[in-house]
N, C-alpha and C. Protein backbone atom coordinates (compact mmCIF):
# COMPACT_ATOMS: atom_id res chain seq x y z
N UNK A 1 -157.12 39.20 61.58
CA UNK A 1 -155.78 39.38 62.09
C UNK A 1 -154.79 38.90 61.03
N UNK A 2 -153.10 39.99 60.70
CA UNK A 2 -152.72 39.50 60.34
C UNK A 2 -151.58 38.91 60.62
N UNK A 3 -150.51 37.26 60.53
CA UNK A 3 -149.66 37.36 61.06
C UNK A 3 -148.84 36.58 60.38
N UNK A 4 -147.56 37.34 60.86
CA UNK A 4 -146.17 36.57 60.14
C UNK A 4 -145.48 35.73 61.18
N UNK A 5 -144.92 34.62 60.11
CA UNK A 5 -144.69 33.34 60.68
C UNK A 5 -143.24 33.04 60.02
N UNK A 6 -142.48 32.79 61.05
CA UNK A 6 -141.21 31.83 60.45
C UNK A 6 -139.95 31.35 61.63
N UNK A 7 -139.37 30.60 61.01
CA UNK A 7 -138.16 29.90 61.45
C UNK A 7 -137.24 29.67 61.52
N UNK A 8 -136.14 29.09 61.60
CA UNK A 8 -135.05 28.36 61.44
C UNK A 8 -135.44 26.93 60.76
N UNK A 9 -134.41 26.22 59.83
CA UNK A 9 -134.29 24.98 59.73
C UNK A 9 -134.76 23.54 59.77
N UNK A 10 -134.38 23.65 61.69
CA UNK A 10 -134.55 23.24 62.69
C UNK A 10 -136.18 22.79 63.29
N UNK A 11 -136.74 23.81 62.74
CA UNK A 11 -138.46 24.10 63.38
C UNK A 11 -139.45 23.97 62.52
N UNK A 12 -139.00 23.65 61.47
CA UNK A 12 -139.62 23.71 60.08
C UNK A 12 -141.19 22.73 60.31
N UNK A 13 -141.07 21.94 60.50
CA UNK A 13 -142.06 20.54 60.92
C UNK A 13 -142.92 21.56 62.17
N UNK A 14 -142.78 22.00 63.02
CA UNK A 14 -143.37 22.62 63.90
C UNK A 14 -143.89 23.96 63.67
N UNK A 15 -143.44 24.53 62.56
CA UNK A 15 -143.60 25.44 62.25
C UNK A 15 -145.07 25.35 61.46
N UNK A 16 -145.04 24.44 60.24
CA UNK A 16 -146.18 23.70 59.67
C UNK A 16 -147.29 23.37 60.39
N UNK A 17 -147.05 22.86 61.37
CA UNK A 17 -147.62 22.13 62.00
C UNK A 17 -148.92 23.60 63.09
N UNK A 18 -147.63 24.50 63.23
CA UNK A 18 -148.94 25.46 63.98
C UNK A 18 -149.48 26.16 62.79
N UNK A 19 -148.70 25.98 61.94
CA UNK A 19 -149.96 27.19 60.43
C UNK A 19 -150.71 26.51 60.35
N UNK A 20 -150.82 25.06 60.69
CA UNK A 20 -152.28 24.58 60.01
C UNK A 20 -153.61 24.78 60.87
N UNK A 21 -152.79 24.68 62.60
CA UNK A 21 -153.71 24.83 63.61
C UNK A 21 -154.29 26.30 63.42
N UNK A 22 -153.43 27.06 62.88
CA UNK A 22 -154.14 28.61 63.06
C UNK A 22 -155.02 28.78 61.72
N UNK A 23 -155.01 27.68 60.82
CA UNK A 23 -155.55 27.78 59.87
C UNK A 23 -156.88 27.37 59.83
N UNK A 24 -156.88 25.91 60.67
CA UNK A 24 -158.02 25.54 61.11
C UNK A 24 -158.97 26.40 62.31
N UNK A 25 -158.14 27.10 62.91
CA UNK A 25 -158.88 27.79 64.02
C UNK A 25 -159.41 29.37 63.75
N UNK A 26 -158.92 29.68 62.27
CA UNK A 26 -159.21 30.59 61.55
C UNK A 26 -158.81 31.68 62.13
N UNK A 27 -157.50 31.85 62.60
CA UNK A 27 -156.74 32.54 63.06
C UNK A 27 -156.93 34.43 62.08
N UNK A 28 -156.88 34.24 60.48
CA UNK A 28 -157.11 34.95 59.83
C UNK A 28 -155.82 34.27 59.05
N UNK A 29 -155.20 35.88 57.98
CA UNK A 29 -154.61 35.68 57.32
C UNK A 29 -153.06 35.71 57.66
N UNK A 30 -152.25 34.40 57.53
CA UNK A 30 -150.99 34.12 57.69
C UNK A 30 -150.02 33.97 56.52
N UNK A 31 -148.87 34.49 56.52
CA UNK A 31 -147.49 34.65 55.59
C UNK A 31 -146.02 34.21 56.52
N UNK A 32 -146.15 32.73 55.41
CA UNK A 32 -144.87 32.03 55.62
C UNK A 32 -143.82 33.11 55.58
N UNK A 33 -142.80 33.46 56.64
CA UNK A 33 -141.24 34.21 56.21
C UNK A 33 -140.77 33.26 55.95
N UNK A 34 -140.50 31.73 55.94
CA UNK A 34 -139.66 30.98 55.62
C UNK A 34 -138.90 30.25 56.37
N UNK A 35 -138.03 29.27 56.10
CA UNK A 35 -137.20 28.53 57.30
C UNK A 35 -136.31 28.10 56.74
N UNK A 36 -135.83 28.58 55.48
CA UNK A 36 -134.77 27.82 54.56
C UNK A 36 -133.32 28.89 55.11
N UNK A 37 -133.38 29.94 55.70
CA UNK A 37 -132.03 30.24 56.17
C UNK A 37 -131.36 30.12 57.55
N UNK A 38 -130.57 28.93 57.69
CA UNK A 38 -129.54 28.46 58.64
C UNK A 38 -129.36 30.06 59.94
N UNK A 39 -129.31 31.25 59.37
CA UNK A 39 -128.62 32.00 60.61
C UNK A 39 -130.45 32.91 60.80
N UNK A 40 -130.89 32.19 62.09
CA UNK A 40 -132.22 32.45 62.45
C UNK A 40 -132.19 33.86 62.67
N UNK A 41 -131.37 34.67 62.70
CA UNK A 41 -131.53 36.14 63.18
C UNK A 41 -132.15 36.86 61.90
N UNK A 42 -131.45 36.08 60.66
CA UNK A 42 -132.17 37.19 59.47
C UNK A 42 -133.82 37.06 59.34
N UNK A 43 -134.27 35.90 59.63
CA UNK A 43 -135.80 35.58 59.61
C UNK A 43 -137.01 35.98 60.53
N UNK A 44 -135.92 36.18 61.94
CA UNK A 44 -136.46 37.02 62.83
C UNK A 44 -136.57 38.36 62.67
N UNK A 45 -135.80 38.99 61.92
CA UNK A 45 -135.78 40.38 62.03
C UNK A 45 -136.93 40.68 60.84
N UNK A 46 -136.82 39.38 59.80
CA UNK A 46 -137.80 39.85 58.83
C UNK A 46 -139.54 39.93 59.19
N UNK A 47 -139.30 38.91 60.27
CA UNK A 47 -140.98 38.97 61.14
C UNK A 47 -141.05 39.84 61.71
N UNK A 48 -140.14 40.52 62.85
CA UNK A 48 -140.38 41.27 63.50
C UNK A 48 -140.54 42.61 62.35
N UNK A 49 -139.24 42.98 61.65
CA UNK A 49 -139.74 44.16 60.98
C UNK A 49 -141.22 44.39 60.46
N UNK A 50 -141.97 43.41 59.83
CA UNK A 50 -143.11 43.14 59.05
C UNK A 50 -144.19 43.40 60.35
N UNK A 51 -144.22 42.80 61.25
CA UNK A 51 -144.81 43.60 62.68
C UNK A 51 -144.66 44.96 62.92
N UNK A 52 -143.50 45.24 63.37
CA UNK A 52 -143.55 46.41 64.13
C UNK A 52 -143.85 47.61 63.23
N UNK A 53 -144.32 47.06 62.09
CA UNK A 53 -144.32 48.49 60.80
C UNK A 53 -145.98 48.47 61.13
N UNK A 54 -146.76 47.52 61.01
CA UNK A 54 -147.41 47.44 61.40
C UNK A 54 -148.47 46.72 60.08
N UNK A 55 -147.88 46.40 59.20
CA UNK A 55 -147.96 45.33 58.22
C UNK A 55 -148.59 44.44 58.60
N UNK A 56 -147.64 43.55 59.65
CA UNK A 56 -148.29 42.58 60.55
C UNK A 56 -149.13 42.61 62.08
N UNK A 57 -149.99 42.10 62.03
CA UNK A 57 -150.63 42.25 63.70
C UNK A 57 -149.57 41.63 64.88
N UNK A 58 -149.03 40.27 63.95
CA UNK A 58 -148.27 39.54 65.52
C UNK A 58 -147.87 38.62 64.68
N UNK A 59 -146.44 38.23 65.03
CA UNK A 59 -145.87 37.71 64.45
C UNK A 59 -145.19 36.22 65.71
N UNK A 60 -145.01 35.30 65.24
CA UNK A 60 -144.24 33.69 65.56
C UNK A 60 -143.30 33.47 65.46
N UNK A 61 -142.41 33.20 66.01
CA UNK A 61 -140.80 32.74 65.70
C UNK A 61 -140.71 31.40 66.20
N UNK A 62 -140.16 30.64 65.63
CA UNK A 62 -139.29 29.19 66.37
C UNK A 62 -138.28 28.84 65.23
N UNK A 63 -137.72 28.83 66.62
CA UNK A 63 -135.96 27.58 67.01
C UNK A 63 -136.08 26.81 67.58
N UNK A 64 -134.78 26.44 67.82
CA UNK A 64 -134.93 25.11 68.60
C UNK A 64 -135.42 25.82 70.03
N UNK A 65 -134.64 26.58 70.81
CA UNK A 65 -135.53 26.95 71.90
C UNK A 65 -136.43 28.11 72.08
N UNK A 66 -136.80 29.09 71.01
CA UNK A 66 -137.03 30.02 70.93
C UNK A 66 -136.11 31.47 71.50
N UNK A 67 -135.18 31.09 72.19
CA UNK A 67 -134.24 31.80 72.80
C UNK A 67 -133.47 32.84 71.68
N UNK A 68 -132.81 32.32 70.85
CA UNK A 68 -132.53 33.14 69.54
C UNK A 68 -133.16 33.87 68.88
N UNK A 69 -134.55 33.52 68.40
CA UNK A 69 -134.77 34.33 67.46
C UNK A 69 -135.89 35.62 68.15
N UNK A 70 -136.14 35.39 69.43
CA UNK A 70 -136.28 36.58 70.78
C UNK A 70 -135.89 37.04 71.06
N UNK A 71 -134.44 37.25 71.12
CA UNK A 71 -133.22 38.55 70.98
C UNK A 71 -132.80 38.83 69.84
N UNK A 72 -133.22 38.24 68.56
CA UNK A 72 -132.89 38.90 67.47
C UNK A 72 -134.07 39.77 67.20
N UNK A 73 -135.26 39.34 67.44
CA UNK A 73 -136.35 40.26 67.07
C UNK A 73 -136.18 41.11 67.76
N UNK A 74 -135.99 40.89 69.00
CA UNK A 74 -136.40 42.26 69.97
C UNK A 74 -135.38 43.64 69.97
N UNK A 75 -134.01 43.21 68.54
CA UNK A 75 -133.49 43.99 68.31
C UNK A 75 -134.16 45.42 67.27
N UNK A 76 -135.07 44.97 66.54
CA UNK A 76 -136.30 45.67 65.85
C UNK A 76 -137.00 46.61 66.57
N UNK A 77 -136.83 48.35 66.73
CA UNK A 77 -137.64 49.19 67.19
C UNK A 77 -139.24 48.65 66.90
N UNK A 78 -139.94 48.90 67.80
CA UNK A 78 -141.00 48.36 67.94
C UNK A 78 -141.93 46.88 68.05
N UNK A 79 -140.70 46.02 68.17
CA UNK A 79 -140.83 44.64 68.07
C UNK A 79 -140.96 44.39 69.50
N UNK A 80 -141.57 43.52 70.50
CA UNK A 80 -141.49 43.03 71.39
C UNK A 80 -142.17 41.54 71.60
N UNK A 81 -140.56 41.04 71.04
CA UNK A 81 -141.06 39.58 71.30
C UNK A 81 -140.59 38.94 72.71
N UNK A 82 -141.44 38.25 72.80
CA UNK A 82 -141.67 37.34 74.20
C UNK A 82 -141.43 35.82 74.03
N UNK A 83 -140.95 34.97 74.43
CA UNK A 83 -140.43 33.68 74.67
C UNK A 83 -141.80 33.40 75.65
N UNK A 84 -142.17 32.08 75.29
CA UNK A 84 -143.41 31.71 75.49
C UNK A 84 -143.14 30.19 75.96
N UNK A 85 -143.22 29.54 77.08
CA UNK A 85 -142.89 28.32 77.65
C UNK A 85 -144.23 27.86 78.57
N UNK A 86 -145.14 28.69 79.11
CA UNK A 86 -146.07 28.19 79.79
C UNK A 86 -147.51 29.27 79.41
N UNK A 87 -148.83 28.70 80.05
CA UNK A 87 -149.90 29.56 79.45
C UNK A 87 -150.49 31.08 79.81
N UNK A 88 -149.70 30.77 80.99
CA UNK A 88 -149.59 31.97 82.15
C UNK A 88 -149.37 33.08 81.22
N UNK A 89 -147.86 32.63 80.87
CA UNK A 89 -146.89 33.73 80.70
C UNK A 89 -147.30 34.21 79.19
N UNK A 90 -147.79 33.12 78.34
CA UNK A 90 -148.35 33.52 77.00
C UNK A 90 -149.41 34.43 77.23
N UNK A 91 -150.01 34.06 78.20
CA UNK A 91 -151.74 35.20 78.16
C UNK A 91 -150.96 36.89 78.55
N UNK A 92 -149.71 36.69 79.53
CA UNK A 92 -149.41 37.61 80.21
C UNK A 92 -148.92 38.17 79.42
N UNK A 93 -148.08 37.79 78.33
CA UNK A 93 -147.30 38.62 77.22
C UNK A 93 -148.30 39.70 76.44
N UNK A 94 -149.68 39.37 76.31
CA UNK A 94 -150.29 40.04 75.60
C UNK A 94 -151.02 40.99 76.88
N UNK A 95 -152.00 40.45 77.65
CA UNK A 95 -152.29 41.65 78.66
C UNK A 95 -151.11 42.36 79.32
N UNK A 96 -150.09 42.00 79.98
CA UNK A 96 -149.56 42.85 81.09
C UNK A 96 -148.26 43.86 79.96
N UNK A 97 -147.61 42.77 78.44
CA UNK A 97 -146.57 43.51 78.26
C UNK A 97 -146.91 43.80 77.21
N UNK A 98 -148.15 44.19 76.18
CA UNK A 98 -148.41 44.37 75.27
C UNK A 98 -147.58 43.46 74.12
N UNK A 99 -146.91 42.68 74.03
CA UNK A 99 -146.22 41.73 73.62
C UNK A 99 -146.85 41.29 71.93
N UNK A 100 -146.08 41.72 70.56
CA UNK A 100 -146.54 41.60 69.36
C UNK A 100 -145.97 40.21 68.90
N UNK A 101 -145.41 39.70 69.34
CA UNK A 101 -144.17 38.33 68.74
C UNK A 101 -144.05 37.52 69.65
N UNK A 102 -144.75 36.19 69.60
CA UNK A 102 -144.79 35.18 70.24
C UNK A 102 -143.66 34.34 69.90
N UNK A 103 -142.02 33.73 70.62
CA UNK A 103 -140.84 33.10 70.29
C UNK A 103 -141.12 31.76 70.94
N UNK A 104 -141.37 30.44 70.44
CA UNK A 104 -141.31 29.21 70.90
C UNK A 104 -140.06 28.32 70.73
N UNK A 105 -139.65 27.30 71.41
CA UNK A 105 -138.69 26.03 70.67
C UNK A 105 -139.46 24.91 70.12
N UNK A 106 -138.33 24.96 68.98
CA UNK A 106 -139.03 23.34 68.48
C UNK A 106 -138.72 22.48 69.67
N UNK A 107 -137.57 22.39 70.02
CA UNK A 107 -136.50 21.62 70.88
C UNK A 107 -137.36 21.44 72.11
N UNK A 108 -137.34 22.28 73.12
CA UNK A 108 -138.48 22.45 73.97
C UNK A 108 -139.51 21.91 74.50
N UNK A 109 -140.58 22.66 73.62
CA UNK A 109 -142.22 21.92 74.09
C UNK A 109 -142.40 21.21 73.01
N UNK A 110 -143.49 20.91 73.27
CA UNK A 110 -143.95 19.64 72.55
C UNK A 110 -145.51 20.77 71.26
N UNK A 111 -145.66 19.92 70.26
CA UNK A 111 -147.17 20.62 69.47
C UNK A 111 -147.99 21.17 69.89
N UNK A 112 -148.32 20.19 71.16
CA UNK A 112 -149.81 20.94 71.72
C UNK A 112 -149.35 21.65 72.41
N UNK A 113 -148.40 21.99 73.44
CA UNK A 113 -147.98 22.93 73.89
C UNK A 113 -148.07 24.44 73.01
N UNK A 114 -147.41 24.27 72.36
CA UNK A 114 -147.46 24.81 71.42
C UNK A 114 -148.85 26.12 71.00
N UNK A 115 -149.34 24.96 70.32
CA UNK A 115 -150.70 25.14 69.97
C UNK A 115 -151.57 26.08 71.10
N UNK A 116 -151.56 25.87 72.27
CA UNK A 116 -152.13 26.39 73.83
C UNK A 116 -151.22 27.65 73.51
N UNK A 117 -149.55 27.51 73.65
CA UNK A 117 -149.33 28.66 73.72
C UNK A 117 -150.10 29.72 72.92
N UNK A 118 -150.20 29.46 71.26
CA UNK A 118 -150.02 30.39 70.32
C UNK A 118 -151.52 31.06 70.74
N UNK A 119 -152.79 30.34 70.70
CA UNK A 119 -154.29 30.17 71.41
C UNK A 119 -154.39 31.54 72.47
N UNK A 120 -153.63 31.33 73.68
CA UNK A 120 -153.39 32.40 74.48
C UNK A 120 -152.84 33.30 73.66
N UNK A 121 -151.51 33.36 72.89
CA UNK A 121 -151.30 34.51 72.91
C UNK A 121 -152.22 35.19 71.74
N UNK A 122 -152.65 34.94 71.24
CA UNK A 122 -153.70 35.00 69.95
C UNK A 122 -155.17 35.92 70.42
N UNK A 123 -155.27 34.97 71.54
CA UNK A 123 -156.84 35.37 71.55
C UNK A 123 -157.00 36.66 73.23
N UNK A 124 -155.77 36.96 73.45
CA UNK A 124 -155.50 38.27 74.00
C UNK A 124 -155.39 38.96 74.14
N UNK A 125 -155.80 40.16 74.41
CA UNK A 125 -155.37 41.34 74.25
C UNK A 125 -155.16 42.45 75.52
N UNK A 126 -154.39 43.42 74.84
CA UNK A 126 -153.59 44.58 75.70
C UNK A 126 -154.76 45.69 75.91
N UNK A 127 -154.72 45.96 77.07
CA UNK A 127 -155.98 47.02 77.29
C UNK A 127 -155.48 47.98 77.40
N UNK A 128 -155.30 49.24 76.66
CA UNK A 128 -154.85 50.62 77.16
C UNK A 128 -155.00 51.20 78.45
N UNK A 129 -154.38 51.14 79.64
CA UNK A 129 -154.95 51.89 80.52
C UNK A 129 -154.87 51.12 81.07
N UNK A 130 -154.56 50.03 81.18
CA UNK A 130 -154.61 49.01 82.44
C UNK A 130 -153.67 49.27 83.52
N UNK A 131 -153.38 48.48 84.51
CA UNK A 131 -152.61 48.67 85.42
C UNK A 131 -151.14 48.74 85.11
N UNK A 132 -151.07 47.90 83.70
CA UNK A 132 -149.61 47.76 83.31
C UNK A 132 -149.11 48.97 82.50
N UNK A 133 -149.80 49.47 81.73
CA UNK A 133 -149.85 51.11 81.18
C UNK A 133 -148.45 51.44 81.62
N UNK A 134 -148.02 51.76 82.58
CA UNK A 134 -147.15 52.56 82.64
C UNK A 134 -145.86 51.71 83.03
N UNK A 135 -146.01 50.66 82.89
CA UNK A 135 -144.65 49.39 83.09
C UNK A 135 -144.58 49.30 80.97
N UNK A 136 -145.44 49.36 80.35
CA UNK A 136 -145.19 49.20 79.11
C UNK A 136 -144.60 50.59 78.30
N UNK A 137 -144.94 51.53 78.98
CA UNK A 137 -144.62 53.24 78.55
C UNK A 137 -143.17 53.18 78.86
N UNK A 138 -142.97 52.64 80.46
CA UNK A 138 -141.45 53.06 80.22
C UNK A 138 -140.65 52.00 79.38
N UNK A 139 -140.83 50.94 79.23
CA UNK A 139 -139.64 50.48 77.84
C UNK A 139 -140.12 51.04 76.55
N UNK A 140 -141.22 51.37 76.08
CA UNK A 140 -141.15 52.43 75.01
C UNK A 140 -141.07 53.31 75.03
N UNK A 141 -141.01 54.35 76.59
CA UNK A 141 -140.24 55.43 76.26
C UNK A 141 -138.51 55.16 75.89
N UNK A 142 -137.93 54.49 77.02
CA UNK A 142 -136.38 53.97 76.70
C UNK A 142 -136.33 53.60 75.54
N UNK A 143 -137.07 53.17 74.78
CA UNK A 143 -136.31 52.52 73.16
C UNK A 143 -136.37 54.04 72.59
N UNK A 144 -138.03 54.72 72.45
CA UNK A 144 -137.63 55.52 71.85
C UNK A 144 -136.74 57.08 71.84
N UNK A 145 -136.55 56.71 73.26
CA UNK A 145 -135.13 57.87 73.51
C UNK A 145 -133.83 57.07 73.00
N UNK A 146 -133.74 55.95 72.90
CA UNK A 146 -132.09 55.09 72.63
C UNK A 146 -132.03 54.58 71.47
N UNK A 147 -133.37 54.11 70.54
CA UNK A 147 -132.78 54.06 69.54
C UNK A 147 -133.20 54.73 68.28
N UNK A 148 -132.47 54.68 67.11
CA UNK A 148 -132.72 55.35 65.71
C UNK A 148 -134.36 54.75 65.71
């Protein structure tokens, strides 16, 4: 698997902190986007773009709450990042919404949280044909009727 990783500022320490866990857990191969630019939207869009091309398998974002850089990605045709706060909803991002971009806060949860989240959303996957099939068709049909 491959995946892109980055941040804000702000998240930098947490950010580290899960490359090493995915490093140790042999996640596969990971690429720092960086955390040295202050306006989190450009770093998001650079993960998400690098995803949704398909460059990347799945891509990480954190801020302070993950809230930002989850509406900046999800401005990216083919990006669908998900804000990730409990384990439920991490496993669910990948089975029910096909979900490529996992968005955390530094601010937020805590490491191991963290860590659980990324775990779920990592080691999940989207089944073609499932029940959700056609809850995931219609927001990709709507994007790709609305946008360029």
């Amino acid at each position: 698997m491959k995946i892109a990783i980055g941040c804000d500022p702000n998240a930098q320490q947490a950010k580290e902190e899960l490359i090493k866990f995915m490093e140790d857990k042999g996640y596969g191969e990971i690429k720092d986007f960086g955390s040295e630019d202050p306006i989190y939207a450009n770093t998001a869009v650079a993960v998400a773009e690098a995803v949704a091309s398909g460059e990347y398998d799945r891509g990480i974002l954190i801020c302070g709450t993950g809230l930002g850089v989850s509406i900046a990605a999800n401005k990216v045709k083919g990006a669908y990042a998900a804000l990730l706060s409990d384990i439920y909803s991490a496993k669910r991002a990948r089975l029910s919404n096909d979900a490529n971009i996992a968005c955390m806060g530094a601010f937020t949860i805590g490491n191991k949280l963290r860590e659980e989240l990324t775990d779920a959303f990592l080691t999940n996957e989207f089944v073609p044909g499932c029940s959700s099939q056609p809850k995931v068709d219609a927001f990709r049909d709507y994007e790709a009727a609305h946008q360029k």
